[in-house]
N, C-alpha and C. Protein backbone atom coordinates (compact mmCIF):
# COMPACT_ATOMS: atom_id res chain seq x y z
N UNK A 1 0.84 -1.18 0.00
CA UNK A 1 0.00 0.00 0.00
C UNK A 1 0.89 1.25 0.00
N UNK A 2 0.52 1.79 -1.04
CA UNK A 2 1.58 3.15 -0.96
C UNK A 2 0.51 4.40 -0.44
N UNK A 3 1.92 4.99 0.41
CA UNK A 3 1.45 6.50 1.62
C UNK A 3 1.94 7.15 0.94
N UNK A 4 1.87 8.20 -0.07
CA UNK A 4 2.56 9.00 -0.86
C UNK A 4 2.00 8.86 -2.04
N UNK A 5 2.08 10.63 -2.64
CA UNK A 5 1.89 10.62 -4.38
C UNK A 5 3.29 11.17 -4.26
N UNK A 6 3.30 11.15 -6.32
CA UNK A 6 4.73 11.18 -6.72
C UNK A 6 4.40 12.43 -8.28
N UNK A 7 4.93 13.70 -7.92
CA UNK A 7 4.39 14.58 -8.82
C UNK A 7 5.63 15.21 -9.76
N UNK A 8 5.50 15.83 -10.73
CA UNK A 8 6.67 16.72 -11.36
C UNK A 8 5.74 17.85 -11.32
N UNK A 9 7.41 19.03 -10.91
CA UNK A 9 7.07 20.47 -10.47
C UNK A 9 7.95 21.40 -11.34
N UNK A 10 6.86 21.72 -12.53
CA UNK A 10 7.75 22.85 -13.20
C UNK A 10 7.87 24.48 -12.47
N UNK A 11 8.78 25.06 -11.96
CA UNK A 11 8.36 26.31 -12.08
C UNK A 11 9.66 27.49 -12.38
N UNK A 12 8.87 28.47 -12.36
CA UNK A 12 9.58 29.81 -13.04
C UNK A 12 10.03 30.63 -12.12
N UNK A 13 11.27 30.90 -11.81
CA UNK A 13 11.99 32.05 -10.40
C UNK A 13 12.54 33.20 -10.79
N UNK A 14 12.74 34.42 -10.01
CA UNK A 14 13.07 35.36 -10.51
C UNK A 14 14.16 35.77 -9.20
N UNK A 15 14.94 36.48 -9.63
CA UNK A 15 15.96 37.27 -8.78
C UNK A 15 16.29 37.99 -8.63
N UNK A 16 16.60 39.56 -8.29
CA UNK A 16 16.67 40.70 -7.93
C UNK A 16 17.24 40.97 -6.80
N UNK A 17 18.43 41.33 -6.73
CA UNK A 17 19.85 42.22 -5.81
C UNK A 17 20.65 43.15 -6.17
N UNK A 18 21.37 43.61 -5.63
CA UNK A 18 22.42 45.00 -6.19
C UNK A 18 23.63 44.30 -6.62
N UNK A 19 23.82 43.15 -6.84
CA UNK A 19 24.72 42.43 -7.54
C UNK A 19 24.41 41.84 -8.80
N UNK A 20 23.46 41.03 -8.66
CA UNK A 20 22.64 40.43 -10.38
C UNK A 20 21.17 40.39 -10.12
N UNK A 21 20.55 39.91 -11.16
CA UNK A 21 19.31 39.79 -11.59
C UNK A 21 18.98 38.70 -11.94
N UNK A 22 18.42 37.60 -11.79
CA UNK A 22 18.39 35.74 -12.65
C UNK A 22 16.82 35.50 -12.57
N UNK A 23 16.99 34.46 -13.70
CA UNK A 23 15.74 34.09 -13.72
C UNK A 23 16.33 32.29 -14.23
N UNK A 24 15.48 31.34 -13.59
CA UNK A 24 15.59 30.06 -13.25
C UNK A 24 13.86 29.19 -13.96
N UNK A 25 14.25 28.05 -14.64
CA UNK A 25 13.64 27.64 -15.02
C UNK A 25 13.60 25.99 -14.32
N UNK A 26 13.05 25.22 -13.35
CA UNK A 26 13.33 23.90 -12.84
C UNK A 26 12.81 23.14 -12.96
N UNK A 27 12.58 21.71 -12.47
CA UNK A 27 11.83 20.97 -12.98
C UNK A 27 12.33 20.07 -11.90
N UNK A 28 11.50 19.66 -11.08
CA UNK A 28 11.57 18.72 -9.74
C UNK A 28 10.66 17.80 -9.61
N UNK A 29 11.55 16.67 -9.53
CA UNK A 29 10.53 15.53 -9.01
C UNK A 29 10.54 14.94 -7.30
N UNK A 30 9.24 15.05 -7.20
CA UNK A 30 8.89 15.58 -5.93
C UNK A 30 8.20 13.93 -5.39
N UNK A 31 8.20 13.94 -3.93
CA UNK A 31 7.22 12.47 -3.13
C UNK A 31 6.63 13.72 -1.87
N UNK A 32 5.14 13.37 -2.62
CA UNK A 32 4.46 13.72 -1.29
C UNK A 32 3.61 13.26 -0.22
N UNK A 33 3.89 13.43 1.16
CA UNK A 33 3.31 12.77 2.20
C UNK A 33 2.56 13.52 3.01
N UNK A 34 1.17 13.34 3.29
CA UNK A 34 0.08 13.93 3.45
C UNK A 34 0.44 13.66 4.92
N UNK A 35 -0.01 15.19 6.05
CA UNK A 35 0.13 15.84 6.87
C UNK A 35 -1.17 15.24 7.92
N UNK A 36 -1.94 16.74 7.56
CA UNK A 36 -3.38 16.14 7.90
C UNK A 36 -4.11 16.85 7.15
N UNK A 37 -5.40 16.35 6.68
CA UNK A 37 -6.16 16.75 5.93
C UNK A 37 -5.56 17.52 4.79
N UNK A 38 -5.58 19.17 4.34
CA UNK A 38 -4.94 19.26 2.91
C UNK A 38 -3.56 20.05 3.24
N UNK A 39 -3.14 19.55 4.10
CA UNK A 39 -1.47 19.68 4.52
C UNK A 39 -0.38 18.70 4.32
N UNK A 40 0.39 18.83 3.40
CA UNK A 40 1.31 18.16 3.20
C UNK A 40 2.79 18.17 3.23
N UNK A 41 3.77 17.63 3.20
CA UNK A 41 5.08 17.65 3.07
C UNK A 41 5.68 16.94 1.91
N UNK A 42 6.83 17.11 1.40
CA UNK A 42 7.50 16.76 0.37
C UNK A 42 8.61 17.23 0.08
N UNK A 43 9.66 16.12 -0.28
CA UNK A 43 10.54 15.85 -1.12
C UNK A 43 11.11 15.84 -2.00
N UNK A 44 12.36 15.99 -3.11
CA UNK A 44 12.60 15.69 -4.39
C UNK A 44 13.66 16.08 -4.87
N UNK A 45 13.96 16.15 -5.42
CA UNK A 45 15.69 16.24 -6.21
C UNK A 45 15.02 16.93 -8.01
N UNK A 46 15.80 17.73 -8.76
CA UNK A 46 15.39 17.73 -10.32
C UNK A 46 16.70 18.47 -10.46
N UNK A 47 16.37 19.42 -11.65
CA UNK A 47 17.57 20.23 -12.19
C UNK A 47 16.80 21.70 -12.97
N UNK A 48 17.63 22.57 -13.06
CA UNK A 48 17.26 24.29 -13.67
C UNK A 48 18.61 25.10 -14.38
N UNK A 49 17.55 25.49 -15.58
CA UNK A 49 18.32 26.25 -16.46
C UNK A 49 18.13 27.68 -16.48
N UNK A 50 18.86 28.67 -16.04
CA UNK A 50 18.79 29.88 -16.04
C UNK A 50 19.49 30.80 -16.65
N UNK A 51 19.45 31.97 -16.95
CA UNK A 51 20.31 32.95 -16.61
C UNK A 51 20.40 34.21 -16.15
N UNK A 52 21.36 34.89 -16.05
CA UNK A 52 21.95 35.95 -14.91
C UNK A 52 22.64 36.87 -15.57
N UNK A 53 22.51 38.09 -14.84
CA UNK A 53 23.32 39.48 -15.20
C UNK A 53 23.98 39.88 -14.12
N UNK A 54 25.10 40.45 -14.54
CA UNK A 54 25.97 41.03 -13.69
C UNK A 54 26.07 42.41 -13.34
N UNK A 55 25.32 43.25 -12.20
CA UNK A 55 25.43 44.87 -12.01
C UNK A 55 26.69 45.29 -11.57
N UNK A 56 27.43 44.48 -10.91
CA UNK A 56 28.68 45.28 -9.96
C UNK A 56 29.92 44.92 -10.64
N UNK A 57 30.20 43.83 -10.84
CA UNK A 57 31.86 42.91 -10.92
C UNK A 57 31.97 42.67 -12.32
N UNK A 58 32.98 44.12 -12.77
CA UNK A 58 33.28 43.37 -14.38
C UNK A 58 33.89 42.36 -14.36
N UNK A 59 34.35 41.89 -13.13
CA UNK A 59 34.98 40.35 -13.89
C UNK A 59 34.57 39.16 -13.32
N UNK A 60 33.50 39.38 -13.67
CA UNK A 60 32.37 38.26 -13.65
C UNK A 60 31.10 38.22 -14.73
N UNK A 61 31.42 37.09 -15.60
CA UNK A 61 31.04 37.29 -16.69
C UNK A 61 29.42 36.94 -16.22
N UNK A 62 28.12 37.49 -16.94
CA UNK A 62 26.93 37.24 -17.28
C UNK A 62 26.36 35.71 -17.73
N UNK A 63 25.60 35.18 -18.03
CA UNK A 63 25.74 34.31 -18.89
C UNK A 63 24.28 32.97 -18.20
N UNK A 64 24.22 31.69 -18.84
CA UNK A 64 23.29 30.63 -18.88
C UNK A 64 24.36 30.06 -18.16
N UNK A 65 22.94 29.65 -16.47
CA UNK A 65 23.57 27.87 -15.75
C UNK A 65 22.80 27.12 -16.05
N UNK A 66 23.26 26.21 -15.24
CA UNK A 66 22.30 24.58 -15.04
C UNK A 66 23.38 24.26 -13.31
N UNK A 67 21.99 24.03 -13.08
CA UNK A 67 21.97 23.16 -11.80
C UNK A 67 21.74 22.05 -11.11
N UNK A 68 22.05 21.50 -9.90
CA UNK A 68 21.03 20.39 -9.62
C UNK A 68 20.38 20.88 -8.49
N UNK A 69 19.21 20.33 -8.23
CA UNK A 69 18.33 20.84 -7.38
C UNK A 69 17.71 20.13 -5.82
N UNK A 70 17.62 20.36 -5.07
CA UNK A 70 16.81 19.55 -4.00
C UNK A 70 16.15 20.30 -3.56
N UNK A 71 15.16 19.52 -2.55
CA UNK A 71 13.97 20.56 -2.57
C UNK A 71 13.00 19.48 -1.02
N UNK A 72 12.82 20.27 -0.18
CA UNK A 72 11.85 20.18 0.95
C UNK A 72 10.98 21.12 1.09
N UNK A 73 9.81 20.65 1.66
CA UNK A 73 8.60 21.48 1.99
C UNK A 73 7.41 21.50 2.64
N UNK A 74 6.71 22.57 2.86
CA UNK A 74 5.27 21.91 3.23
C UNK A 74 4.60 22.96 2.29
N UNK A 75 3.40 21.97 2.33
CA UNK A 75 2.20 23.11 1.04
C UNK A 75 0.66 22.96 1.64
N UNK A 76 -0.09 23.91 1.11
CA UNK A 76 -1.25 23.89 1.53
C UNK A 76 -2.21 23.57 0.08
N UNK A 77 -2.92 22.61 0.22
CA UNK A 77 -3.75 22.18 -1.55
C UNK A 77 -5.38 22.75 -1.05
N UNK A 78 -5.85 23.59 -1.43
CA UNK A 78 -6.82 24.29 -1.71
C UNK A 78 -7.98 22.81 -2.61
N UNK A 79 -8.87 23.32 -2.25
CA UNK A 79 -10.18 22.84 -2.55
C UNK A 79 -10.52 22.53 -4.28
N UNK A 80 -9.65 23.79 -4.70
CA UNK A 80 -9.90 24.52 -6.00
C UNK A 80 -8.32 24.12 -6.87
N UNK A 81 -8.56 24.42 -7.76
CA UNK A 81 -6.61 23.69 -8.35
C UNK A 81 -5.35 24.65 -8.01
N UNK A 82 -5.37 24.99 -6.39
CA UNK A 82 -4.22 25.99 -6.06
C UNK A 82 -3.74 25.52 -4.95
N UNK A 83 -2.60 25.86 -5.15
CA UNK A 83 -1.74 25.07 -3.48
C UNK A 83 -0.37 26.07 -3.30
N UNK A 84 -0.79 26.35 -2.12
CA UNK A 84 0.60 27.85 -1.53
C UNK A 84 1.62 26.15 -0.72
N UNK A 85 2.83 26.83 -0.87
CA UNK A 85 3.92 26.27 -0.40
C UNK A 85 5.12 26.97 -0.07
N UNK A 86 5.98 26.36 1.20
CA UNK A 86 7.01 27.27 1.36
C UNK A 86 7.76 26.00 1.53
N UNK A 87 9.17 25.90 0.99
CA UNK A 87 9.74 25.14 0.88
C UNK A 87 11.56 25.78 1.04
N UNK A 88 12.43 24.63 0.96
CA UNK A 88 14.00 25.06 0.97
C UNK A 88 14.69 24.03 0.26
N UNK A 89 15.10 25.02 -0.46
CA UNK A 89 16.12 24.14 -1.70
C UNK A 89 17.21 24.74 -1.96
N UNK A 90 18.21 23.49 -1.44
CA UNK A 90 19.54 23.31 -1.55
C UNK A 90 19.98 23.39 -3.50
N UNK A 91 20.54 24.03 -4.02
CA UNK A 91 21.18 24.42 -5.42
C UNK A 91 22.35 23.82 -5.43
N UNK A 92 22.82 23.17 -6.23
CA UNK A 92 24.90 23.19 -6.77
C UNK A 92 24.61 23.27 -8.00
N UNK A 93 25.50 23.84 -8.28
CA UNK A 93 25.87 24.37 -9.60
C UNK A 93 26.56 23.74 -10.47
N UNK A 94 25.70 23.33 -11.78
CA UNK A 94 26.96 22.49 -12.59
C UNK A 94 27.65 22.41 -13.87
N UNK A 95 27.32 23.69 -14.22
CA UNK A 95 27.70 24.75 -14.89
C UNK A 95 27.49 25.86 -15.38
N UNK A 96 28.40 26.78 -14.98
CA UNK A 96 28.74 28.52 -14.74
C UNK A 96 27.81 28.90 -13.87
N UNK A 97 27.57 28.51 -12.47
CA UNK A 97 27.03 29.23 -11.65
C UNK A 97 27.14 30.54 -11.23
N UNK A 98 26.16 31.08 -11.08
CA UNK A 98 26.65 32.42 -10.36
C UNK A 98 26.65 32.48 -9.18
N UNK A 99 26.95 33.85 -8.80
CA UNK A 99 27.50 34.08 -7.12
C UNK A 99 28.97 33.70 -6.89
N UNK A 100 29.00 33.76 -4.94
CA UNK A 100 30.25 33.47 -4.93
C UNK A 100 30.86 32.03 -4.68
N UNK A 101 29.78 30.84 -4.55
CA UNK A 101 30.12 29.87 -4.87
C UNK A 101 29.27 28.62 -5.56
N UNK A 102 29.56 27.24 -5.43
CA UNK A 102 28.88 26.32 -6.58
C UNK A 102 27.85 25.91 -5.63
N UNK A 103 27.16 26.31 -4.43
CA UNK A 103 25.99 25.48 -3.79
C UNK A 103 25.13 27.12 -3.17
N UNK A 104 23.90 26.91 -3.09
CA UNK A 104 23.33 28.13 -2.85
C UNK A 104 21.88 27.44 -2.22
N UNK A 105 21.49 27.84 -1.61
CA UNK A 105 20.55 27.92 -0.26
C UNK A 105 19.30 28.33 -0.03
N UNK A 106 18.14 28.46 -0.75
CA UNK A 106 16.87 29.23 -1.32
C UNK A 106 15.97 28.85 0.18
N UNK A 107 14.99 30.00 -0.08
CA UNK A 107 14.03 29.87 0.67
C UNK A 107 13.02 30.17 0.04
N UNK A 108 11.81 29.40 -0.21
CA UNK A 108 10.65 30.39 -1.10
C UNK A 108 9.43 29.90 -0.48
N UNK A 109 8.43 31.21 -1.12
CA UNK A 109 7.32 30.81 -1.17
C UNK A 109 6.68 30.63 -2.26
N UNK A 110 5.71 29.66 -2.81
CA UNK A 110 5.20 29.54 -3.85
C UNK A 110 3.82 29.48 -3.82
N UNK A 111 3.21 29.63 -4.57
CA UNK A 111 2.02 29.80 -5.48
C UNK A 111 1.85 28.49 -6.71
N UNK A 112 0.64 28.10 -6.58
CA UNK A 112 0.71 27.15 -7.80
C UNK A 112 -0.43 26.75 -8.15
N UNK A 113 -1.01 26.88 -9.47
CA UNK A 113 -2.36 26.34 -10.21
C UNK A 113 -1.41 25.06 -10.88
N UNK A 114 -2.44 24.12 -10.38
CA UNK A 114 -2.25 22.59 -10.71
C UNK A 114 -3.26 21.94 -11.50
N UNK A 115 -2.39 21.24 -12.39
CA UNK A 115 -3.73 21.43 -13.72
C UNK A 115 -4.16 19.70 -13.63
């Protein structure tokens, strides 16, 4: 008997600091384990293609990454096809990351119509 669904999570990120600007495209495959009632938690590992601008450091070039991704959370699934989530995902970088190093540390909140 399986305790868990097993979903793929596309979504779209944006970034904004006095250093760069990025925008992230990911794709996570996720295991979710129901809380209580429409509260849940979840899991997953995927990968994201982005890219980034550079405001401060000419010598740091601009340019397209790829990453790998992990990803924990809890979410709330609405009645209706929407589910808020705040989650933390661990990033490494696996090629041309930006910042100042290859692993990076997110915190978000999300929004999501689930089709």
């Amino acid at each position: 008997m399986r305790h868990y669904d097993v979903k793929l999570v596309l979504d779209l990120g944006f970034r904004d600091n006095k250093n760069y600007d990025a925008w992230k495209l990911s794709g996570i495959y996720q295991w979710v384990w129901n809380i209580d009632g429409n509260f849940n938690w979840y899991a997953g590992f995927g990968a994201g293609i982005g890219s980034w601008n550079n405001k401060t450091n000419v010598n740091i070039d601009d340019g397209l990454f790829v990453n790998a991704v992990g990803d924990i959370g809890i979410e709330y699934n609405f009645d209706i096809p929407l589910l808020i989530s705040l989650d933390f995902r661990p990033e490494f970088g696996i090629v041309n990351d930006f910042g100042d190093n290859d692993l990076d540390l997110d915190i978000a909140l999300g929004v999501r119509y689930q089709f």
